[in-house]
Protein backbone atom coordinates (compact mmCIF):
# COMPACT_ATOMS: atom_id res chain seq x y z
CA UNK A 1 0.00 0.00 0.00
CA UNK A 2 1.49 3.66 -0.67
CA UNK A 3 -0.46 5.76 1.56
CA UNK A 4 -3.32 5.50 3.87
CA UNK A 5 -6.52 6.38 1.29
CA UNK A 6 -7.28 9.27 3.39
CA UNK A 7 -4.53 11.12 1.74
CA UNK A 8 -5.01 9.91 -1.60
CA UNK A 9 -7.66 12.74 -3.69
CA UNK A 10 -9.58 11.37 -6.61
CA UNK A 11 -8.05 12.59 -9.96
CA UNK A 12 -11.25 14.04 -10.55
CA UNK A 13 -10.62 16.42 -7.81
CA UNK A 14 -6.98 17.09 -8.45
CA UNK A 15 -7.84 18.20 -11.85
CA UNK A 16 -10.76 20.70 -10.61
CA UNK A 17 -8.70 22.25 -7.67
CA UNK A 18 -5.74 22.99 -10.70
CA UNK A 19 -7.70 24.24 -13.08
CA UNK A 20 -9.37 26.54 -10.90
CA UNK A 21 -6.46 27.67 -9.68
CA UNK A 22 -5.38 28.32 -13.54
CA UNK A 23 -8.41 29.80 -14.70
CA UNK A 24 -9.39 31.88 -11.24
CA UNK A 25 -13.32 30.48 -11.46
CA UNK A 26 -14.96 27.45 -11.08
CA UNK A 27 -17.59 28.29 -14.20
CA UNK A 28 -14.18 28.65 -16.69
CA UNK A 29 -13.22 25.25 -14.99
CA UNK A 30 -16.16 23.58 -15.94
CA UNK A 31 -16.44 24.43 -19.02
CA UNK A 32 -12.67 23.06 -19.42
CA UNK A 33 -13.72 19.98 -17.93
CA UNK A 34 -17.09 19.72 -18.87
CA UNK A 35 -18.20 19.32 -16.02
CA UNK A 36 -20.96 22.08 -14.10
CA UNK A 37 -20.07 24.58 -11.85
CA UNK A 38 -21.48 23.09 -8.96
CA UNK A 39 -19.50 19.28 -9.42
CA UNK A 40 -16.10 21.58 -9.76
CA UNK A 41 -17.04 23.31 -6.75
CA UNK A 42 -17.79 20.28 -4.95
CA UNK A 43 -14.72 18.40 -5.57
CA UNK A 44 -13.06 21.55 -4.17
CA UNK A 45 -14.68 21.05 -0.72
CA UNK A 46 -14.38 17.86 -0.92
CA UNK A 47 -10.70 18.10 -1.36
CA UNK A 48 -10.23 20.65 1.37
CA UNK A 49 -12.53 18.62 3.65
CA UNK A 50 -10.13 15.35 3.19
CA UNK A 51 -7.03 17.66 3.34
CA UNK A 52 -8.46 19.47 6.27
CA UNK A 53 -6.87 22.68 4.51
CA UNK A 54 -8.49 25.82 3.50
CA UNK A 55 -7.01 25.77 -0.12
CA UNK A 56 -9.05 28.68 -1.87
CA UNK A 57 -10.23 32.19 -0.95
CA UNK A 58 -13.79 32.88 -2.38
CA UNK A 59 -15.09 36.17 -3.21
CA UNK A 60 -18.04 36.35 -5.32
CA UNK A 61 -17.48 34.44 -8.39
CA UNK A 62 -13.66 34.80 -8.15
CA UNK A 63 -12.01 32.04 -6.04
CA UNK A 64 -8.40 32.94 -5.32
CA UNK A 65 -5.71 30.43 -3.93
CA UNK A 66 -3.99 30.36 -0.55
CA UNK A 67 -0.42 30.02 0.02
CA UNK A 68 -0.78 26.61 0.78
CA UNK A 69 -3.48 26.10 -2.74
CA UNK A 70 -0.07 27.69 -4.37
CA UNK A 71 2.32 25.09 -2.53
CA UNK A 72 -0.21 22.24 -2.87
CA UNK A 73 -1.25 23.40 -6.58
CA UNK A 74 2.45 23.23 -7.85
CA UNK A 75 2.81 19.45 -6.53
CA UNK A 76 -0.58 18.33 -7.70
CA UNK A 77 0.15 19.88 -11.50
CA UNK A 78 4.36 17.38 -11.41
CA UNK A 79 1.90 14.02 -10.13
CA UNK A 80 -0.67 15.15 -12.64
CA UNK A 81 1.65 15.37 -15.82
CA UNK A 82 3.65 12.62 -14.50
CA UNK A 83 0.84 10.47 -14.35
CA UNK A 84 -0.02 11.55 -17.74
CA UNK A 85 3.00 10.76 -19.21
CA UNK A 86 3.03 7.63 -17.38
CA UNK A 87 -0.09 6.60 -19.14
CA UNK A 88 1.05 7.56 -22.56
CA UNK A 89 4.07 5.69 -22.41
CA UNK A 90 1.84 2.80 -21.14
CA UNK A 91 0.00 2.86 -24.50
CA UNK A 92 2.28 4.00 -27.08
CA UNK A 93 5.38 1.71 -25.65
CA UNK A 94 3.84 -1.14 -23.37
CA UNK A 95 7.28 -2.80 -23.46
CA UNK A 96 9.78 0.10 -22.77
CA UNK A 97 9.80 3.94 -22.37
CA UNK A 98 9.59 7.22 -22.90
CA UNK A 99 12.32 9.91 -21.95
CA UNK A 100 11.67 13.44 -22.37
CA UNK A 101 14.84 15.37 -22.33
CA UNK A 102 15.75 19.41 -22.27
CA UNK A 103 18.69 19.92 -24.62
CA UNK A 104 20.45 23.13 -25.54
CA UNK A 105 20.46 23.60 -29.37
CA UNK A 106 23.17 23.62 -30.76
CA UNK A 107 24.71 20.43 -28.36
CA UNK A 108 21.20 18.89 -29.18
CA UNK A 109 21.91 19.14 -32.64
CA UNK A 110 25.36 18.98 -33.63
CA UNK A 111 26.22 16.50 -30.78
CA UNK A 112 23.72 14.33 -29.83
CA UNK A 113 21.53 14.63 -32.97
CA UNK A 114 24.11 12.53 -34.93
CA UNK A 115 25.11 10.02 -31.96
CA UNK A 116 20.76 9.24 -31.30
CA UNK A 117 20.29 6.48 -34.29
CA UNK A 118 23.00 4.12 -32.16
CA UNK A 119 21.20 4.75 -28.98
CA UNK A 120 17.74 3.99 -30.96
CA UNK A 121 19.38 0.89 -31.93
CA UNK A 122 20.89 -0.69 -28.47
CA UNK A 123 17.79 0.73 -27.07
CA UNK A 124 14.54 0.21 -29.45
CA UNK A 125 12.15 -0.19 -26.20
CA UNK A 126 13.13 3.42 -25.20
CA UNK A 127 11.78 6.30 -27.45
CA UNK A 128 13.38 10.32 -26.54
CA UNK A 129 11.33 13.35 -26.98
CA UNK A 130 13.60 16.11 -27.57
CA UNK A 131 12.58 19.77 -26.93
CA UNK A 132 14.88 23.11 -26.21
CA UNK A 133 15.49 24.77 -23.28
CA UNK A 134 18.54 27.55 -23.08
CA UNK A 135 18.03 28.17 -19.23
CA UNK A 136 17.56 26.17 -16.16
CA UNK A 137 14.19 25.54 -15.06
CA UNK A 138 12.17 23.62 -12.08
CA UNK A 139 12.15 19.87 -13.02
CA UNK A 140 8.68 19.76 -10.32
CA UNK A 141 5.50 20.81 -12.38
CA UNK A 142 7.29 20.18 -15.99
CA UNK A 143 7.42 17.18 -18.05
CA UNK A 144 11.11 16.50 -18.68
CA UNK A 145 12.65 13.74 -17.14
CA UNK A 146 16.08 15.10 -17.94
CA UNK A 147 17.98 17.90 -19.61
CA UNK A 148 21.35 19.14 -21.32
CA UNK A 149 23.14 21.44 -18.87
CA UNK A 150 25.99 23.84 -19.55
CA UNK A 151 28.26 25.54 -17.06
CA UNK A 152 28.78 24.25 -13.55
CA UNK A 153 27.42 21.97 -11.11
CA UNK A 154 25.41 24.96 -9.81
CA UNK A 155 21.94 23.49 -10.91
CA UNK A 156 19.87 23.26 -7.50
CA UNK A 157 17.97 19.26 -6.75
CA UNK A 158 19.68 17.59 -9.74
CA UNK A 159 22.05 14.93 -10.12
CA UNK A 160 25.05 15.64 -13.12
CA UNK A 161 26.66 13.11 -15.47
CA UNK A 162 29.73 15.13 -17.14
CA UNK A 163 29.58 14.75 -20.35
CA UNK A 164 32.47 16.87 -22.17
CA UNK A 165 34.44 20.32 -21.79
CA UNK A 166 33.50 23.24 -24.52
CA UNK A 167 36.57 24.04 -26.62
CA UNK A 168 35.95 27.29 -28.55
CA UNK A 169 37.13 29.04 -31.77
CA UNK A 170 36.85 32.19 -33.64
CA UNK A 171 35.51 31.64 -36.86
CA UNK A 172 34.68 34.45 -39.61
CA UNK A 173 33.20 34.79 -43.36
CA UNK A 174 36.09 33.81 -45.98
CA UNK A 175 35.84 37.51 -47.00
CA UNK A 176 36.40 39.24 -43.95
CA UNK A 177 39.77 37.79 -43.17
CA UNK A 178 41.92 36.21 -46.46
CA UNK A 179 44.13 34.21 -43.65
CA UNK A 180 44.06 33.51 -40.17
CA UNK A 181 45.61 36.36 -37.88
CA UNK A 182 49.50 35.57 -36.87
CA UNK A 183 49.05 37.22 -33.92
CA UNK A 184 45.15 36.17 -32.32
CA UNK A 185 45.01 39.38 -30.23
CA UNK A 186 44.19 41.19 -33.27
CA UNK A 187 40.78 39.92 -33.40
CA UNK A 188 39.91 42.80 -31.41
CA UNK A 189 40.18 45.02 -34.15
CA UNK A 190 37.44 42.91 -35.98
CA UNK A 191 33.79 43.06 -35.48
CA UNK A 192 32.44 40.90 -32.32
CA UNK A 193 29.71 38.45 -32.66
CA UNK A 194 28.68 37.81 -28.97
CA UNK A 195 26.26 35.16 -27.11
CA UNK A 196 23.63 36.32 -24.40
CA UNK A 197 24.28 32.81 -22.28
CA UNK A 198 27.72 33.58 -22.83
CA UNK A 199 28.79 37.66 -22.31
CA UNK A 200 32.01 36.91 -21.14
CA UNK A 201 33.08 35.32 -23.28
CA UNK A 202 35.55 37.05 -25.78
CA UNK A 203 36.83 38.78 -22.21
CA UNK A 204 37.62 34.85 -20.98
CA UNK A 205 39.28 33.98 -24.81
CA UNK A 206 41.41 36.77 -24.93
CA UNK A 207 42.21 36.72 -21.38
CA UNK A 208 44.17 33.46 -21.87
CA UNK A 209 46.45 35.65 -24.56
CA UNK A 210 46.94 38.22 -21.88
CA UNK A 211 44.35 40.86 -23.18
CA UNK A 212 42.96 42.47 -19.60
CA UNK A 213 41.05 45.22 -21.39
CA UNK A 214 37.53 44.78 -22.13
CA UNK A 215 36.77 43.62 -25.75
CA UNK A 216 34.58 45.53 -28.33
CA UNK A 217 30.86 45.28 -27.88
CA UNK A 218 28.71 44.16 -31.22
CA UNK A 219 25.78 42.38 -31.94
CA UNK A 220 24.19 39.86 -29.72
CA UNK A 221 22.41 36.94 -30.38
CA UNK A 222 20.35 33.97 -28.19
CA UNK A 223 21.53 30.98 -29.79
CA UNK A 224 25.13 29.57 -31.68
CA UNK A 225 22.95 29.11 -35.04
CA UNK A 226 22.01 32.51 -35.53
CA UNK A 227 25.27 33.69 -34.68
CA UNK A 228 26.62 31.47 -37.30
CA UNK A 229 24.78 32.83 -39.97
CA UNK A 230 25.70 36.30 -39.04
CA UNK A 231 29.58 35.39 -39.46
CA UNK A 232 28.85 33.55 -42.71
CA UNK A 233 27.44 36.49 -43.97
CA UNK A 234 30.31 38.46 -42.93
CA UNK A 235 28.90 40.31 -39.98
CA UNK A 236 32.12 39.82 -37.61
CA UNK A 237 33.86 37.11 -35.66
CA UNK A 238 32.00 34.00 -33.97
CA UNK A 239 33.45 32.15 -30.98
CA UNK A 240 32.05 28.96 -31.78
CA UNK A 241 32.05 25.37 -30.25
CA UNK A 242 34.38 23.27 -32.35
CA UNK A 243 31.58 20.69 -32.60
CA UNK A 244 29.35 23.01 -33.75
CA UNK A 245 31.98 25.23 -36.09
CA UNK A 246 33.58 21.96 -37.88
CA UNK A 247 30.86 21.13 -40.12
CA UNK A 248 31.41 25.09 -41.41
CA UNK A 249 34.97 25.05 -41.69
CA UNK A 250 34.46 21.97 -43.48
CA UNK A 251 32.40 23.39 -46.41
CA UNK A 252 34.12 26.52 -46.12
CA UNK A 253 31.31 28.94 -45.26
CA UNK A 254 33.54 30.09 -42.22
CA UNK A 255 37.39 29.91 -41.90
CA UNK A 256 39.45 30.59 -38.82
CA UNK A 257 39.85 33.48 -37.74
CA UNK A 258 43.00 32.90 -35.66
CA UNK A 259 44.51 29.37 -34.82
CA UNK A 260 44.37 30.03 -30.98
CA UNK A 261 41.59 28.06 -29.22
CA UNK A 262 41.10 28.02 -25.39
CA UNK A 263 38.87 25.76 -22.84
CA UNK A 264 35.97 27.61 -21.65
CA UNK A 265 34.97 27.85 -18.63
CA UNK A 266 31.95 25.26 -18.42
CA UNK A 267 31.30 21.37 -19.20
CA UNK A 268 27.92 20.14 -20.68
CA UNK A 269 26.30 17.51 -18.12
CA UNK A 270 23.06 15.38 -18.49
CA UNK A 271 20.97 16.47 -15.32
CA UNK A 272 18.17 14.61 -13.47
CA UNK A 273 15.67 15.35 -10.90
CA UNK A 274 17.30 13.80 -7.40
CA UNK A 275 13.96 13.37 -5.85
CA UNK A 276 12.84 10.87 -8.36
CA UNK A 277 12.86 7.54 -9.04
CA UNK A 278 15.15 6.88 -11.97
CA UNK A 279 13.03 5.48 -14.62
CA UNK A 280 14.25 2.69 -16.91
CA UNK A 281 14.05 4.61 -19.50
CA UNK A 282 16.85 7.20 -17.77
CA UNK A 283 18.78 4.32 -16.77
CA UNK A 284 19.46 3.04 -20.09
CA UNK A 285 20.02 6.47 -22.07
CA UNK A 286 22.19 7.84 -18.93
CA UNK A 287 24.67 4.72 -19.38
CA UNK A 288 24.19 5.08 -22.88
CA UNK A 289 25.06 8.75 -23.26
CA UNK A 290 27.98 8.21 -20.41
CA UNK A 291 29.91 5.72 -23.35
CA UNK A 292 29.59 8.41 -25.99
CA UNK A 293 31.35 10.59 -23.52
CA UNK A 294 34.43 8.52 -22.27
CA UNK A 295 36.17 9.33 -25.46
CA UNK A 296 35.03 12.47 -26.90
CA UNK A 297 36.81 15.31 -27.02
CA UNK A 298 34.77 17.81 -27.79
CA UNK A 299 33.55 16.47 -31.36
C-alpha cells in the first residue's frame, strides 16, 4: 500500500482544484472539464474537507488560492503530468519507455543529434522526446525527465553526469579575413559576434592571450545558429564550439579566424531530478550517453 486512502484525492478532484487555480473560477473550470459549476465546486470542498486545509479564498465568483493552494497546486500539476505521461508511455510503448529530455540547441543538434540512431538501436524499447530549453528551469510541475546542462554543477535538486568540456574558436566569413591572424590578439580590431548565455566570453578567450582590457561590444544573439549565420554572412567574428563550427569550416562557409583556441569555462552535463525515481528509461540512455562521452573530445 502507498499511503493510507485518506490522503489519496480522486483525480477528478486534483484536476478541478488545478484548473481553478489556472483559470481563477470554477464556471471557466467547468467548461474546461465539462463538467458544471457546482461538481467543480464540490470536488473543491471535498478536497479541502479530506485535506483538512483551507485551499481557496472565495469572493463572489472569483475564487483565489492560498499560500498553501499555491504550494499544494504546484505538486498536484508534477503528479498530474507525470501520471499523464506515465499513461502515454503505457499505450504507445507497453514494453519500454519514454524519456523526455531538455537539450540546448546547438549540443542537441550537432552533438547528440548525430550520436541518437545508435542509442535507438541498443535501445529500441526506449523512445526520446527532444525539446529546447537555453536556461535552467524547475524539473517539479514540468514534463522533462532530464535535460542538457551547460556551465557548472550549480543546478539546485539535480544529479550531473559530465559529459564533455566546450573548446571554442573564432571563426569568420572567408571575405572578412583572407588568412588567419599571426598574432590572435588582433581579433579585437574585428567586429564581435557575442552570445547572451555567454557575455564573457571574448573577455575569458582573450584573457588566456593576456588581453585584460575589455573587448569591443557588437551584436548579440540567443543561440550559436544565428550567430553562425551572421559570421557567414560576414557580420564579424564568432566564438564557436568546435563541434558546432567543424561542419562550417568543413564546407568553407567560415574559416578561422585565428589558430588560438582556449577551454571555456563550463562542461555540458546530463541532469536529473534527485527526488525521483530513476526510470528505466533514464537508466538506459544515462549509461548510454555516459559511453559516448568517455572518449570524446569535444567532437
Amino acid at each position: 500500500m502507498i499511503a493510507p486512502r485518506r490522503f489519496l484525492p480522486s483525480i477528478s478532484a486534483l484536476l478541478s482544484f488545478e484548473a481553478v487555480v489556472r483559470l481563477g473560477t470554477a464556471t471557466a473550470a467547468a467548461q474546461e472539464l465539462n463538467l458544471t459549476q457546482s461538481a467543480v465546486s464540490r470536488q473543491i470542498k471535498t478536497l479541502e474537507e479530506q485535506l483538512g486545509v483551507s485551499l481557496m479564498i472565495r469572493q463572489g465568483r472569483r475564487l483565489t488560492p492560498t499560500q498553501a493552494g499555491l504550494d499544494y497546486v504546484t505538486q498536484v500539476r508534477d503528479i498530474l503530468n507525470r501520471l499523464a505521461q506515465a499513461s502515454v508511455s503505457a499505450r504507445t510503448n507497453p514494453t519500454g519507455g519514454t524519456l523526455d529530455l531538455a537539450i540546448l540547441p546547438a549540443f542537441g543538434m550537432h552533438w547528440l543529434a548525430p550520436r541518437l540512431r545508435d542509442f535507438a538501436r541498443a535501445h529500441p524499447e526506449v523512445t526520446v522526446n527532444l525539446s529546447t530549453r537555453l536556461h535552467p528551469f524547475a524539473f517539479a510541475g514540468s514534463r522533462f525527465d532530464a535535460a542538457i546542462h551547460f556551465g557548472h554543477e550549480d543546478w539546485p535538486g539535480v544529479r550531473y553526469l559530465p559529459l564533455l568540456p566546450e573548446t571554442v574558436v573564432a571563426v569568420c566569413a572567408p571575405d572578412l579575413l583572407a588568412e588567419p591572424l599571426e598574432d590572435a590578439r588582433d581579433v579585437r580590431h574585428l567586429p564581435l559576434l557575442h552570445l547572451e548565455t555567454r557575455p564573457r566570453g571574448w573577455a575569458r578567450w582573450l584573457s588566456s592571450l593576456g588581453v585584460t582590457e575589455e573587448p569591443p561590444g557588437g551584436m548579440m544573439f540567443d543561440q550559436f545558429s544565428t550567430m553562425a549565420q551572421a559570421a557567414i554572412h560576414g557580420l564579424g567574428v564568432a566564438l564557436l564550439p568546435t563541434f558546432f563550427a567543424r561542419p562550417y569550416l568543413r564546407d568553407g562557409q567560415l574559416v578561422l579566424a585565428a589558430s588560438q583556441t582556449t577551454q571555456s569555462i563550463g562542461n555540458y552535463y546530463l541532469v536529473w531530478p534527485e527526488d525521483r525515481d530513476e526510470t528505466a528509461a533514464l537508466a538506459s540512455f544515462r549509461g548510454w550517453l555516459a559511453q559516448q562521452a568517455e572518449p570524446a573530445t569535444n567532437d
